[in-house]
C-alpha atoms as a PDB file:
ATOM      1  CA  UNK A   1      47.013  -8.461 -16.866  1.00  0.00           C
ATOM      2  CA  UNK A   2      44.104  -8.520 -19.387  1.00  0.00           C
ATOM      3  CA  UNK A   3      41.087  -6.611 -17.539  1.00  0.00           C
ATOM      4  CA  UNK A   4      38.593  -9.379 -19.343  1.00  0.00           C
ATOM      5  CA  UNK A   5      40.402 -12.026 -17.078  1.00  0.00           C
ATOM      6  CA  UNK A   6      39.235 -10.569 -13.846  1.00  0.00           C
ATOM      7  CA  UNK A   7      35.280 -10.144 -15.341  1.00  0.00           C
ATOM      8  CA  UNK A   8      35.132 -13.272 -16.067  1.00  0.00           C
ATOM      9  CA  UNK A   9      36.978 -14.688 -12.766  1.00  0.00           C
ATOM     10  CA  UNK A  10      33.860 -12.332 -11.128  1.00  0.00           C
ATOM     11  CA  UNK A  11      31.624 -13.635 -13.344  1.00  0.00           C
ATOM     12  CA  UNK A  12      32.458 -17.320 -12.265  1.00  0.00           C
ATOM     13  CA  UNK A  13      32.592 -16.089  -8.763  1.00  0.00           C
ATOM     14  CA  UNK A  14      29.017 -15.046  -9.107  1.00  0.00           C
ATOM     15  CA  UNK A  15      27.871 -18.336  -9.953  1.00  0.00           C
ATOM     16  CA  UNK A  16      29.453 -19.735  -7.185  1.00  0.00           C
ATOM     17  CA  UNK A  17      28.261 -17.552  -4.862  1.00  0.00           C
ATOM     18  CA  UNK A  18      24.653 -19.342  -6.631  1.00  0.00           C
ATOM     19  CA  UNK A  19      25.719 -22.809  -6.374  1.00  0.00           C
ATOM     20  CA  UNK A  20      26.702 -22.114  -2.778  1.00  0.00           C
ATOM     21  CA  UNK A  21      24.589 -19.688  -1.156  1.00  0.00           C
ATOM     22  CA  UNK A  22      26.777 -18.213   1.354  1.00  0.00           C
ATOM     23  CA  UNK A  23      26.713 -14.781   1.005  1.00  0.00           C
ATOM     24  CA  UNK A  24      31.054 -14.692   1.263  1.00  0.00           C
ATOM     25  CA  UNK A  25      31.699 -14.879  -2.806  1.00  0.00           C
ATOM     26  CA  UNK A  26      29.597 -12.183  -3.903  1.00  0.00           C
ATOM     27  CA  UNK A  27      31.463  -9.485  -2.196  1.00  0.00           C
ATOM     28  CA  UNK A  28      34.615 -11.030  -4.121  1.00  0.00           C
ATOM     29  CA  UNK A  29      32.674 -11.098  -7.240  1.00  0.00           C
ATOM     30  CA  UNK A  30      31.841  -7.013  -7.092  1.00  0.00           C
ATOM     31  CA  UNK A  31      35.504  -6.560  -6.453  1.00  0.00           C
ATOM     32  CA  UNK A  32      36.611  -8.748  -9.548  1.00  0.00           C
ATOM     33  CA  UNK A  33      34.666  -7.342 -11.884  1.00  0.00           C
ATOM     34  CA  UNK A  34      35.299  -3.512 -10.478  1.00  0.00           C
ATOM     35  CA  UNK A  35      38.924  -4.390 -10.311  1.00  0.00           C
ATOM     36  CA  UNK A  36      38.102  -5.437 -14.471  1.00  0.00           C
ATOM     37  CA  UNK A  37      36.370  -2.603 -14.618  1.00  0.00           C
ATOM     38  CA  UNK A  38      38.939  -0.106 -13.187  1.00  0.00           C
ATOM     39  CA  UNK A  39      41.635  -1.808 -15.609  1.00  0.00           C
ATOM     40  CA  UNK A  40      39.614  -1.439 -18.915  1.00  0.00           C
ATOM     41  CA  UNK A  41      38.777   2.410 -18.374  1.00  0.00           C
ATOM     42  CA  UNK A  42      41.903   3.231 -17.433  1.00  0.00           C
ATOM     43  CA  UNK A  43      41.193   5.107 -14.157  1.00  0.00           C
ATOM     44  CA  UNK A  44      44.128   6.896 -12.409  1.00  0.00           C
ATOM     45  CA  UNK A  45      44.280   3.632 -10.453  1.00  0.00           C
ATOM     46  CA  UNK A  46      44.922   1.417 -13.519  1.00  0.00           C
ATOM     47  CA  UNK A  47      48.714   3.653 -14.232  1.00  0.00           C
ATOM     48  CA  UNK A  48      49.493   2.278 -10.859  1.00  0.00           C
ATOM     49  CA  UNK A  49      48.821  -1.266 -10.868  1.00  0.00           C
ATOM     50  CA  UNK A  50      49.921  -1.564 -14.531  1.00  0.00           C
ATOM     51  CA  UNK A  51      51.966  -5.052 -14.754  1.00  0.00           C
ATOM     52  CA  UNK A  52      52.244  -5.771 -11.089  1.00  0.00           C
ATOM     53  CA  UNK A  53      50.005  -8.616  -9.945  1.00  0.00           C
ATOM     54  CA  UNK A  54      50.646  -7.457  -5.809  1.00  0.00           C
ATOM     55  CA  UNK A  55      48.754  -4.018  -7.078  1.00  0.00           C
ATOM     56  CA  UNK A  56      46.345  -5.536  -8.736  1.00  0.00           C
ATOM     57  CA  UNK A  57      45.336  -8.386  -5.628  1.00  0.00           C
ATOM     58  CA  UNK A  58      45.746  -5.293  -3.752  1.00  0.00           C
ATOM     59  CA  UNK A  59      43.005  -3.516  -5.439  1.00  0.00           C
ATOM     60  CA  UNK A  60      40.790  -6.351  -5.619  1.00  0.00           C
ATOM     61  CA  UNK A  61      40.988  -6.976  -1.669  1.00  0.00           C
ATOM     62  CA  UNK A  62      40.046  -3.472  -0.914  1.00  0.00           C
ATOM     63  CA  UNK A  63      37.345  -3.441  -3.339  1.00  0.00           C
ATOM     64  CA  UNK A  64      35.853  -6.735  -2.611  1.00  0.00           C
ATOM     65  CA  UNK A  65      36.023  -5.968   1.493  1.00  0.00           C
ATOM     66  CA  UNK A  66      34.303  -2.396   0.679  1.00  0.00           C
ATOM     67  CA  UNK A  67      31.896  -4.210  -1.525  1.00  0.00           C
ATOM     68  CA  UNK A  68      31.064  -7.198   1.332  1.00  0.00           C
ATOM     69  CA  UNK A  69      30.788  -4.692   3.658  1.00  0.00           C
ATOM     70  CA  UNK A  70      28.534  -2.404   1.591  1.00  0.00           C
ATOM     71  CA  UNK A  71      26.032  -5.368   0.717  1.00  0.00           C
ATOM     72  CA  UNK A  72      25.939  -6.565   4.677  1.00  0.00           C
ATOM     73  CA  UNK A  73      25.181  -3.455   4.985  1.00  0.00           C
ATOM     74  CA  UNK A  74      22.298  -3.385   2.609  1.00  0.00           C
ATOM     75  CA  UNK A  75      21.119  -6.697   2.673  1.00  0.00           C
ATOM     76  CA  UNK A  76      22.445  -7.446   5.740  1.00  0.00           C
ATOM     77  CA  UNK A  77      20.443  -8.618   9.110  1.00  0.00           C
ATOM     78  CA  UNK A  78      18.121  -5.745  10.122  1.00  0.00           C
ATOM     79  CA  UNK A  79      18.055  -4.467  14.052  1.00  0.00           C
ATOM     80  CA  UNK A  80      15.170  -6.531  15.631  1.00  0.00           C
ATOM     81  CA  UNK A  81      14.211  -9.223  13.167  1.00  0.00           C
ATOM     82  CA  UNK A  82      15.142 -12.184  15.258  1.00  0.00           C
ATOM     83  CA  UNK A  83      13.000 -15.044  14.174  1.00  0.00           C
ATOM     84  CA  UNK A  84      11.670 -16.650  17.724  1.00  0.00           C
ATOM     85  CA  UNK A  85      10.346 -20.079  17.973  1.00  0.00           C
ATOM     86  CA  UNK A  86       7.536 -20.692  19.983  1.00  0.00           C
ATOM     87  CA  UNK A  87       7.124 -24.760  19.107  1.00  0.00           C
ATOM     88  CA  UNK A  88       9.899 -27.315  18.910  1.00  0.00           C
ATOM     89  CA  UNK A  89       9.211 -30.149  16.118  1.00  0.00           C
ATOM     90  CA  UNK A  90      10.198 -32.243  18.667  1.00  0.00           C
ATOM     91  CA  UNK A  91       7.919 -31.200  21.481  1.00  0.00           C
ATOM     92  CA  UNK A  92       4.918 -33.190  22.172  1.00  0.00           C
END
């Protein structure tokens, strides 16, 4: 496979991820464009997945679940920042 294809499936990943803000695609957007990445330097893991498009979507899951995880882990939810409401709109 060409290792443009997969930048620019991440790229249009990212924009989804913008057009709907879920937080899901951007994870498989990292992993896209890494598995690109990893195919255009040639990287000992590039010899291995040469012409084999199970490899490849191999690569790409593990990347894209290391990259979710990394970014929930960043960006993520902090420990004690639960928002509490104190007034209901539709309390009198």
């Amino acid at each position: 496979m060409a290792w443009w294809v997969w930048v620019v499936a991440g790229c249009v990943i990212g924009i989804l991820e913008l057009l709907v803000p879920a937080f899901v695609f951007l994870g498989f957007a990292v992993g896209a464009v890494l598995t690109g990445l990893i195919e255009w330097s040639g990287l000992p893991p590039a010899g291995w997945m040469a012409g084999s498009l199970p490899a490849h979507l191999l690569v790409f899951g593990v990347l894209s679940l290391l990259a979710w995880l990394g970014l929930r882990a960043v960006f993520g939810i902090g420990h004690g920042q639960v928002k509490l409401w104190e007034k209901d709109i539709n309390d009198n």
